[in-house]
C-alpha atoms as a PDB file:
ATOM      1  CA  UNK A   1      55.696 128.681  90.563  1.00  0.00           C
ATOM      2  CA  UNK A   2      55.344 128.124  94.414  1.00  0.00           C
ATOM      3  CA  UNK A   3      58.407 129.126  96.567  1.00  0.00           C
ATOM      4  CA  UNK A   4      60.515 125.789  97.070  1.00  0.00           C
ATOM      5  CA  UNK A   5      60.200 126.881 100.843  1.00  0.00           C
ATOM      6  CA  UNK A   6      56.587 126.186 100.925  1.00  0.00           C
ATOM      7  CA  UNK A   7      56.467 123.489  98.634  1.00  0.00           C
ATOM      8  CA  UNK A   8      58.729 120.755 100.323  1.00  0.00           C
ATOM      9  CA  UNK A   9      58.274 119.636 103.550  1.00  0.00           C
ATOM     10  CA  UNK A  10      60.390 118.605 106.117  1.00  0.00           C
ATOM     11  CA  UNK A  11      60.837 115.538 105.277  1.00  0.00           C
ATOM     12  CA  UNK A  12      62.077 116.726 101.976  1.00  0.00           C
ATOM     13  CA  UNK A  13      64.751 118.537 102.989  1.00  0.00           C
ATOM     14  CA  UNK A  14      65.870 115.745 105.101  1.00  0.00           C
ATOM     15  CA  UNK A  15      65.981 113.357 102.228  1.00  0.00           C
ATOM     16  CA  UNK A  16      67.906 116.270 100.588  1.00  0.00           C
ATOM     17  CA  UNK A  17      70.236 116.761 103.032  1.00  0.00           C
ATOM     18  CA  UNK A  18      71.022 113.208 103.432  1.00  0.00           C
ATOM     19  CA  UNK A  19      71.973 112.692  99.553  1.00  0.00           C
ATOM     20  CA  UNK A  20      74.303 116.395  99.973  1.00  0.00           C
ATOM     21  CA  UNK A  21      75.919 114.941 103.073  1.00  0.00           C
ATOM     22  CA  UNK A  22      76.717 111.823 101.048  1.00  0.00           C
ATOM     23  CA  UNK A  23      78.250 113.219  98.214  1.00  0.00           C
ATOM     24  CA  UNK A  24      80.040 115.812 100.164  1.00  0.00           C
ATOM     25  CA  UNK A  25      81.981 112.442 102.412  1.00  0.00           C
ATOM     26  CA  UNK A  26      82.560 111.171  98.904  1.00  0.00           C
ATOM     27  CA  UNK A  27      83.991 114.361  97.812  1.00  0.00           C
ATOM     28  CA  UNK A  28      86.196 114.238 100.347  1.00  0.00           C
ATOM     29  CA  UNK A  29      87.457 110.741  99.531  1.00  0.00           C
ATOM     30  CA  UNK A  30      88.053 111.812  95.916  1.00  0.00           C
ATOM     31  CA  UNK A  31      90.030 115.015  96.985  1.00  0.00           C
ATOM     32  CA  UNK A  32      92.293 112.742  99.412  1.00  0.00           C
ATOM     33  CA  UNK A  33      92.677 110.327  96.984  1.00  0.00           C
ATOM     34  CA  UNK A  34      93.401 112.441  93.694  1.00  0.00           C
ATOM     35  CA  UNK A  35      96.314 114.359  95.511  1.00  0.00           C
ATOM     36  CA  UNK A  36      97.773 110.622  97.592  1.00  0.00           C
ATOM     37  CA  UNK A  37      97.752 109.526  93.571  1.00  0.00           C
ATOM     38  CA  UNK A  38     100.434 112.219  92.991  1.00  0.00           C
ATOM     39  CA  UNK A  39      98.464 115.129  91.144  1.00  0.00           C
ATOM     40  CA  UNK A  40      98.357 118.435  91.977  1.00  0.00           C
ATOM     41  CA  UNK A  41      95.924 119.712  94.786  1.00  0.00           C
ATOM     42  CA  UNK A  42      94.230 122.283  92.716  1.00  0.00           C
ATOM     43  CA  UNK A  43      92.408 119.277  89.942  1.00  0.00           C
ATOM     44  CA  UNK A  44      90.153 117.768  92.145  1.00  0.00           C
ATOM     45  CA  UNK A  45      88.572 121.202  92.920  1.00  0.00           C
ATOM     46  CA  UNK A  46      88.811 122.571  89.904  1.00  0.00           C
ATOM     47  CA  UNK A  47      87.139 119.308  88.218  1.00  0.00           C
ATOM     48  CA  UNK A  48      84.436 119.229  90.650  1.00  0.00           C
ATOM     49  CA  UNK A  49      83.357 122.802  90.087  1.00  0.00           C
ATOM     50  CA  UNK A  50      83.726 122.723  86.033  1.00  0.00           C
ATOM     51  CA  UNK A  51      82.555 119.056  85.787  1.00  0.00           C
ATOM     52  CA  UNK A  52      80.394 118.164  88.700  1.00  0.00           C
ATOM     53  CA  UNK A  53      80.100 114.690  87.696  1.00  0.00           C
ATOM     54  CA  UNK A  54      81.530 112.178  90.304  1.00  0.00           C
ATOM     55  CA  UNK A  55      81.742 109.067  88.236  1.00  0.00           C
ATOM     56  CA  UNK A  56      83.706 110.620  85.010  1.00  0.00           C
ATOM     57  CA  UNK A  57      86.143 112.636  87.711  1.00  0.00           C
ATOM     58  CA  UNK A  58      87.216 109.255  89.744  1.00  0.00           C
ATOM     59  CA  UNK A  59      87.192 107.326  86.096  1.00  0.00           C
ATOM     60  CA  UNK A  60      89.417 110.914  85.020  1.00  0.00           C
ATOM     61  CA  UNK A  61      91.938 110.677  87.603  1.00  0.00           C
ATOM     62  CA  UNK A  62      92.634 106.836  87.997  1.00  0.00           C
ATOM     63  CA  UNK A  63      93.026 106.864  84.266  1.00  0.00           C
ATOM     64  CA  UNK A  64      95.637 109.621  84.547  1.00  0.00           C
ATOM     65  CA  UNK A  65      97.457 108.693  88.002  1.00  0.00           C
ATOM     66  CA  UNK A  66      97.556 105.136  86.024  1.00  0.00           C
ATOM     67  CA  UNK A  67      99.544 106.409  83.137  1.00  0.00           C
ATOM     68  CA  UNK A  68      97.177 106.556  80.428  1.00  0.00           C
ATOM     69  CA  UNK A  69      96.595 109.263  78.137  1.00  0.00           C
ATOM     70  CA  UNK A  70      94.395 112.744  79.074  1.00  0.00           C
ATOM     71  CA  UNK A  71      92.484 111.972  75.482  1.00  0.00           C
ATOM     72  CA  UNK A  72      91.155 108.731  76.853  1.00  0.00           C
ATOM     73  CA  UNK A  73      90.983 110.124  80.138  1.00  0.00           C
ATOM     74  CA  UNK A  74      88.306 112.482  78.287  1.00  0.00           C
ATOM     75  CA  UNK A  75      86.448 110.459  76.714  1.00  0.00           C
ATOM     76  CA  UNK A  76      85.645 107.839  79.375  1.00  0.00           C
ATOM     77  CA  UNK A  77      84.603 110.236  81.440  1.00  0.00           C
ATOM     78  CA  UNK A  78      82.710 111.486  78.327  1.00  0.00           C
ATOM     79  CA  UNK A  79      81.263 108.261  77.748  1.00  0.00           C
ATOM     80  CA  UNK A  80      80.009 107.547  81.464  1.00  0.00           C
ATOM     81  CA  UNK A  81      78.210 111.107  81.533  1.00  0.00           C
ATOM     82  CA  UNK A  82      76.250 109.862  78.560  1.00  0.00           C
ATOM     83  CA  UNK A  83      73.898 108.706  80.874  1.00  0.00           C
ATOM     84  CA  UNK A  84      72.718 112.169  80.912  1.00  0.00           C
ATOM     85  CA  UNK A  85      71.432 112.788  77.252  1.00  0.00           C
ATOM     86  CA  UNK A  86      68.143 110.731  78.770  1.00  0.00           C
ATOM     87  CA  UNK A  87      68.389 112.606  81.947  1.00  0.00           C
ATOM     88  CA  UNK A  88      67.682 115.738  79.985  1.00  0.00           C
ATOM     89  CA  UNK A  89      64.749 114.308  78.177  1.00  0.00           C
ATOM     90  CA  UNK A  90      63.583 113.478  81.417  1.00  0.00           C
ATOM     91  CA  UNK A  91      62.948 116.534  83.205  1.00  0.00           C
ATOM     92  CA  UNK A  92      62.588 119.038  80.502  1.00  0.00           C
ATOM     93  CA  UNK A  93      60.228 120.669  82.484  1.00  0.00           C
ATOM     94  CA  UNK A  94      62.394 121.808  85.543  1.00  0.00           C
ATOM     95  CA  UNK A  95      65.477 123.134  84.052  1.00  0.00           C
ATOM     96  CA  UNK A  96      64.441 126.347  83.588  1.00  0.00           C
ATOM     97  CA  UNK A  97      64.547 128.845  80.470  1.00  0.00           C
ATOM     98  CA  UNK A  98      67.096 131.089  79.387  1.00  0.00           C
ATOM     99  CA  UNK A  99      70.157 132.174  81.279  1.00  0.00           C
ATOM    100  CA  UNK A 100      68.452 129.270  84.140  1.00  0.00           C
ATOM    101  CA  UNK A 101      68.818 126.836  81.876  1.00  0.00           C
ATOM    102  CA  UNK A 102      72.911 126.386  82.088  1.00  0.00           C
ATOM    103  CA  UNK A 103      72.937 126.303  85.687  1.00  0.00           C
ATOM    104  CA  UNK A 104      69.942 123.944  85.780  1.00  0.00           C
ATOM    105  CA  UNK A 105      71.366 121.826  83.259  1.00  0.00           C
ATOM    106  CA  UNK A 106      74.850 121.887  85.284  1.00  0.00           C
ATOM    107  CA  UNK A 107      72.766 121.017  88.667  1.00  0.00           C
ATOM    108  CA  UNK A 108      71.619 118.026  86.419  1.00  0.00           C
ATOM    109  CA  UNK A 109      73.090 114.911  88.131  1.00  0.00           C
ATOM    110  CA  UNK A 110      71.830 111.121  89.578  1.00  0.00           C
ATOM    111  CA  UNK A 111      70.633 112.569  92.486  1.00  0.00           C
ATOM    112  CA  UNK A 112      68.559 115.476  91.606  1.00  0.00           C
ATOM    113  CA  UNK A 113      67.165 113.917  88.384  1.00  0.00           C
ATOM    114  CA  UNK A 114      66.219 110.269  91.067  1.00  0.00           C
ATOM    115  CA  UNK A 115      64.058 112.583  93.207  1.00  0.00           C
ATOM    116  CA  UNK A 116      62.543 114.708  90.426  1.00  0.00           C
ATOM    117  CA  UNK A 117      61.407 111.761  89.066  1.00  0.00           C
ATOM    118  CA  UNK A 118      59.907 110.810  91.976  1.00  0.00           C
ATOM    119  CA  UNK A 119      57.283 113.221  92.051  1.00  0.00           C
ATOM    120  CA  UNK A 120      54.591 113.616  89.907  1.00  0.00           C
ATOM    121  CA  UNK A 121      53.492 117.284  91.228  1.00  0.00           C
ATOM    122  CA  UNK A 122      55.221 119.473  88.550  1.00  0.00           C
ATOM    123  CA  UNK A 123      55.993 122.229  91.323  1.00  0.00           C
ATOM    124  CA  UNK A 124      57.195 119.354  93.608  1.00  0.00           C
ATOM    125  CA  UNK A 125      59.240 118.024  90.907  1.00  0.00           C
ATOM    126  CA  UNK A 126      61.017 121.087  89.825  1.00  0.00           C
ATOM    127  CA  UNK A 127      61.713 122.007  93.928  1.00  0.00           C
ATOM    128  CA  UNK A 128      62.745 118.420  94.213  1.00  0.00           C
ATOM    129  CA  UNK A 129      65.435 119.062  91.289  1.00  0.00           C
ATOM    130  CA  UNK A 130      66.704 122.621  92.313  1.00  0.00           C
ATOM    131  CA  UNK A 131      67.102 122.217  95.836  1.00  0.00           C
ATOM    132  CA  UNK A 132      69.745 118.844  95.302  1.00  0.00           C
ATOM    133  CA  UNK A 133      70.997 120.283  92.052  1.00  0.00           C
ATOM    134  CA  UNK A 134      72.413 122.892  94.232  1.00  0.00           C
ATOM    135  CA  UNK A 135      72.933 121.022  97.019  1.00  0.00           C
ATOM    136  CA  UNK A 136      74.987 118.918  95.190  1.00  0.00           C
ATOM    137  CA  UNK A 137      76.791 121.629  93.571  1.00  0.00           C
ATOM    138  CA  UNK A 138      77.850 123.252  96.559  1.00  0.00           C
ATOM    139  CA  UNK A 139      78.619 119.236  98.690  1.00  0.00           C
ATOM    140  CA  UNK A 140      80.895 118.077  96.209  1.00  0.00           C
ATOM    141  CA  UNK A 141      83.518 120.712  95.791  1.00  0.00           C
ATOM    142  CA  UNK A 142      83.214 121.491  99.102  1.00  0.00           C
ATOM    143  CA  UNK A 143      84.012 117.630 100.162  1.00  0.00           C
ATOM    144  CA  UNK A 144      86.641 117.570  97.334  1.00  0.00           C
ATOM    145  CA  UNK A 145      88.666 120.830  99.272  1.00  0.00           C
ATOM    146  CA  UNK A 146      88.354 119.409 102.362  1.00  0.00           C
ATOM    147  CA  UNK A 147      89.689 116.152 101.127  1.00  0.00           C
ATOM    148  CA  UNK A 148      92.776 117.689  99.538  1.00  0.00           C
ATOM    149  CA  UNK A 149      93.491 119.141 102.743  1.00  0.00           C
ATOM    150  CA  UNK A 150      93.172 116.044 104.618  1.00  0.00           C
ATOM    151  CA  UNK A 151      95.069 113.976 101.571  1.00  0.00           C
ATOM    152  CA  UNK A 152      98.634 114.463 103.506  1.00  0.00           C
ATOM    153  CA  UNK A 153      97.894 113.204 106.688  1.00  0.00           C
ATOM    154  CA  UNK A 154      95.501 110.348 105.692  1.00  0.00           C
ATOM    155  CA  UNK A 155      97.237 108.326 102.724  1.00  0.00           C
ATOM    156  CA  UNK A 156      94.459 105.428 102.152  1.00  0.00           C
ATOM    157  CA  UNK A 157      90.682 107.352 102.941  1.00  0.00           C
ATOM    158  CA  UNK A 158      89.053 104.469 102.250  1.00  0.00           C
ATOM    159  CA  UNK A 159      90.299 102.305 105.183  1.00  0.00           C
ATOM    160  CA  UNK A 160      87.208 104.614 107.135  1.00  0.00           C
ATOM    161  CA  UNK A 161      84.401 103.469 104.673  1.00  0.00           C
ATOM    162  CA  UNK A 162      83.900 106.626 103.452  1.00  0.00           C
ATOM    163  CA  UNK A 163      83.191 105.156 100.064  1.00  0.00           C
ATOM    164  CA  UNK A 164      80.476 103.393 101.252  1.00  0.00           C
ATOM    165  CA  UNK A 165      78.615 106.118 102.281  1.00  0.00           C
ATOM    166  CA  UNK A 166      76.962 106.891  99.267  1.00  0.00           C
ATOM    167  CA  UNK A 167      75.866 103.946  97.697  1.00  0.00           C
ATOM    168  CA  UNK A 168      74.308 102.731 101.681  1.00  0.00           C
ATOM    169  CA  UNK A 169      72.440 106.190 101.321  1.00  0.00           C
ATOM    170  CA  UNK A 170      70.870 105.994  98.093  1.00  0.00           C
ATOM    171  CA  UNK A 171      69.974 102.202  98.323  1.00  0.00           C
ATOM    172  CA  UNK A 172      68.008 103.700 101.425  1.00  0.00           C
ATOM    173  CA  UNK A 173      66.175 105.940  99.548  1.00  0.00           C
ATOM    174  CA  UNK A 174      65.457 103.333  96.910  1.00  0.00           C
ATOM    175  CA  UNK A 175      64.093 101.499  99.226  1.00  0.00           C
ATOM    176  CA  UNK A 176      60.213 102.812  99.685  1.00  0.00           C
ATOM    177  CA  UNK A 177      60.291 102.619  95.721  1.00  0.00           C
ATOM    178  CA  UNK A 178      60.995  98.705  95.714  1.00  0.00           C
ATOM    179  CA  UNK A 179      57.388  98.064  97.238  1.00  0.00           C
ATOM    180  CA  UNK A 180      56.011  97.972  93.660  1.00  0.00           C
ATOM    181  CA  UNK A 181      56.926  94.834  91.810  1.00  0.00           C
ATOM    182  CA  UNK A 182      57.510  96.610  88.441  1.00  0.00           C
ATOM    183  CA  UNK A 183      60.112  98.647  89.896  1.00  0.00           C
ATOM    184  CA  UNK A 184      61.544  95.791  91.878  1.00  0.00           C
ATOM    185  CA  UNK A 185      61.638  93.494  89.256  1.00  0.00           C
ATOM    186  CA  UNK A 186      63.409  96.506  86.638  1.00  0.00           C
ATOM    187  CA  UNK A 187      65.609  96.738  89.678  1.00  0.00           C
ATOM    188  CA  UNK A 188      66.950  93.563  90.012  1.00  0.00           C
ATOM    189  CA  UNK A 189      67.479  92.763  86.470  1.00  0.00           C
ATOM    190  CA  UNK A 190      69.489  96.147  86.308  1.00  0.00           C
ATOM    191  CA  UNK A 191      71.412  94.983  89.203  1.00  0.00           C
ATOM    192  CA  UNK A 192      72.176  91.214  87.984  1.00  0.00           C
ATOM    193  CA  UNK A 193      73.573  92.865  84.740  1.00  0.00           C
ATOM    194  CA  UNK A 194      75.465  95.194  86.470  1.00  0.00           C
ATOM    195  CA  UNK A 195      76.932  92.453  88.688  1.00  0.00           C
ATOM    196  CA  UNK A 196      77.870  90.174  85.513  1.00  0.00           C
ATOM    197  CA  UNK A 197      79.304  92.779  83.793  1.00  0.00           C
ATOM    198  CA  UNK A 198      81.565  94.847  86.547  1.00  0.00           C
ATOM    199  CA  UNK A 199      84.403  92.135  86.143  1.00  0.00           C
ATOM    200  CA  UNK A 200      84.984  92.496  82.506  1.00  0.00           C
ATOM    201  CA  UNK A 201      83.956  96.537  81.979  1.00  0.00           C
ATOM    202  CA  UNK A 202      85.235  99.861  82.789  1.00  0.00           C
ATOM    203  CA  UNK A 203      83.818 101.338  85.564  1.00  0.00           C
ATOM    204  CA  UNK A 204      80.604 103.026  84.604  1.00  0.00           C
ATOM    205  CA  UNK A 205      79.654 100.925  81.909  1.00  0.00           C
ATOM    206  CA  UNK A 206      77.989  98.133  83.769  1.00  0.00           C
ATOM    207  CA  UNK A 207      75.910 101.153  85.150  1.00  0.00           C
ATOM    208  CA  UNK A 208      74.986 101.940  81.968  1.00  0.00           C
ATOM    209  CA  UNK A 209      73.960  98.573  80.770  1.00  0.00           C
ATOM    210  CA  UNK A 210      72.113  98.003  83.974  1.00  0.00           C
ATOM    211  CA  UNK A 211      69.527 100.638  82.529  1.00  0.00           C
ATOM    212  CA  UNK A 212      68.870  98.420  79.639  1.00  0.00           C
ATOM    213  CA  UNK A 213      66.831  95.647  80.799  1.00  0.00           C
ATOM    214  CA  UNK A 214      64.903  98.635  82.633  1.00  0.00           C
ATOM    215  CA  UNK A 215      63.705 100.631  80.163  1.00  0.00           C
ATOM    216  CA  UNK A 216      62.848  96.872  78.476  1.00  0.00           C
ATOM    217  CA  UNK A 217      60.403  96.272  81.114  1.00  0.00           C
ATOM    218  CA  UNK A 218      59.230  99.605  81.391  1.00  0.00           C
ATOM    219  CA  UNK A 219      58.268  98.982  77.768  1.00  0.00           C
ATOM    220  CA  UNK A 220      55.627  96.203  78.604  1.00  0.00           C
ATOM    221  CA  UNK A 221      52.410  97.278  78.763  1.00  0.00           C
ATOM    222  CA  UNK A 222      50.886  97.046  82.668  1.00  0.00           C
ATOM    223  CA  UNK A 223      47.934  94.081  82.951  1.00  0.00           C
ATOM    224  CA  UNK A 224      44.585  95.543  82.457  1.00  0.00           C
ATOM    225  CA  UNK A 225      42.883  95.253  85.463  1.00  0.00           C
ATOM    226  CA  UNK A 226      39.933  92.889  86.047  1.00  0.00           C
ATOM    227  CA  UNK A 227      36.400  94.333  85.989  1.00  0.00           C
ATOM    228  CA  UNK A 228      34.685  93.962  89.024  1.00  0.00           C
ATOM    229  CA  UNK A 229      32.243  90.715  89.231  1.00  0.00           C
ATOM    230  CA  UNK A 230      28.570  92.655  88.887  1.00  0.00           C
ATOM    231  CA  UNK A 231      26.774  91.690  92.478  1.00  0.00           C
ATOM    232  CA  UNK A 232      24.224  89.360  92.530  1.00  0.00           C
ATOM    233  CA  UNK A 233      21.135  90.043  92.541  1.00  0.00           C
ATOM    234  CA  UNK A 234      19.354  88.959  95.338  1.00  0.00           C
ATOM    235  CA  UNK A 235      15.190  88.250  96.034  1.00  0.00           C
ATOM    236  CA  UNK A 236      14.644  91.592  97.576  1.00  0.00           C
ATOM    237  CA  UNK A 237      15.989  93.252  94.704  1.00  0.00           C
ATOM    238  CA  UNK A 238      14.776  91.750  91.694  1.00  0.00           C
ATOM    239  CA  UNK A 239      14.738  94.311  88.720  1.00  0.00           C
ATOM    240  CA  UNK A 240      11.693  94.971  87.918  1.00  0.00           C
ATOM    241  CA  UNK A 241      10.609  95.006  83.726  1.00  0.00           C
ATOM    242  CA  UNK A 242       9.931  97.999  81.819  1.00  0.00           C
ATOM    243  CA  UNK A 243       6.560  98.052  81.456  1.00  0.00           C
ATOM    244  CA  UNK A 244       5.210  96.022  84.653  1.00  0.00           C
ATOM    245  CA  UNK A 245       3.429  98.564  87.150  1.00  0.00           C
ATOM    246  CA  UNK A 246       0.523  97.340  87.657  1.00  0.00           C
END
């Protein structure tokens, strides 16, 4: 395998860094906002390291700064990460063998799966999945601490936007990939289901169900394409029969 520092380019790790920064400013509102909610300071962190998976954590601790039991707490959060059965089947290929394997399968999250994907170079795909695997596992802990810290002296941290960092940052990078009109038609069914559904589902679940009516469409097979029309033939080049040299 080629080192990851000569197989991406720059513009890679700006795409990279972009997605890290993003998920680090969320970490930070989900640090402020776990510990304004009245739990303790240390399960933010402590979630984000073990669990690294944003949407279960926020689902985790609204359930439980709501009231409602830690079982159910569990499995919701269970239930939105079972998005990641298919991620695995996915990118086989990248996660590594052995002793690799566990932290490649922990690095395994939206982000670094959506730009693995994205490349159909095998070496590009498995830098692709390391680099913001990591990334990502360093970003959202570290945005989680630094939101705890900053919990006390800013009680709502959403008043600043800072959860709409994320989802502005990954519709941008979505954006080259909605030039094809199989992708942008699988995307905007996935997003008018999503849409229809948020009102009357847990958070997560619309997600979920948005992938249906894309993997539906990914199912139909793509229009052969037309055969060329043959040229025709013109006086000057008249084929001449088998046979006729005299």
């Amino acid at each position: 395998m080629r080192s990851i520092w000569r197989t991406l380019d720059r513009g890679d790790f700006s795409a990279i860094a972009a997605v890290c920064l993003a998920v680090g400013v969320i970490g930070v509102s989900y640090g402020a906002t776990t510990v304004t909610s009245g739990l303790p300071a240390w399960l933010p962190v402590l979630l984000s390291v073990l669990v690294l998976a944003g949407g279960a954590e926020f689902l985790f601790v609204g359930i439980v700064a709501a009231g409602g039991s830690l079982v159910a707490a569990v499995l919701v959060g269970l239930l939105v990460n079972v998005r990641h059965l298919p991620y695995g089947l996915s990118v086989p290929d990248v996660v590594g063998t052995g002793w690799r394997r566990l932290i490649g399968t922990h690095a395994m999250n939206d982000e670094s799966v959506a730009l693995a994907l994205a490349e159909s170079d095998r070496d590009r795909r498995r830098a692709m999945y390391w680099m913001c695997g990591i990334g990502v596992m360093l970003a959202w802990p570290l945005g989680a601490l630094c939101g705890v810290a900053i919990g006390a002296a800013v009680p709502d941290p959403n008043r600043f936007g800072l959860d709409a960092v994320f989802p502005a940052v990954l519709l941008a990078l979505a954006l080259p990939a909605l030039r094809n009109p199989r992708t942008r038609r699988a995307a905007l069914a996935g997003a008018a289901v999503a849409a229809v559904t948020t009102p009357f589902l847990a958070a997560g679940l619309p997600v979920l169900l948005a992938l249906v009516p894309a993997a539906l469409l990914a199912l139909v097979p793509r229009g052969e394409p037309k055969p060329a029309a043959p040229e025709p033939v013109t006086a000057d080049h008249e084929p001449v029969p088998v046979g006729d040299h005299e």
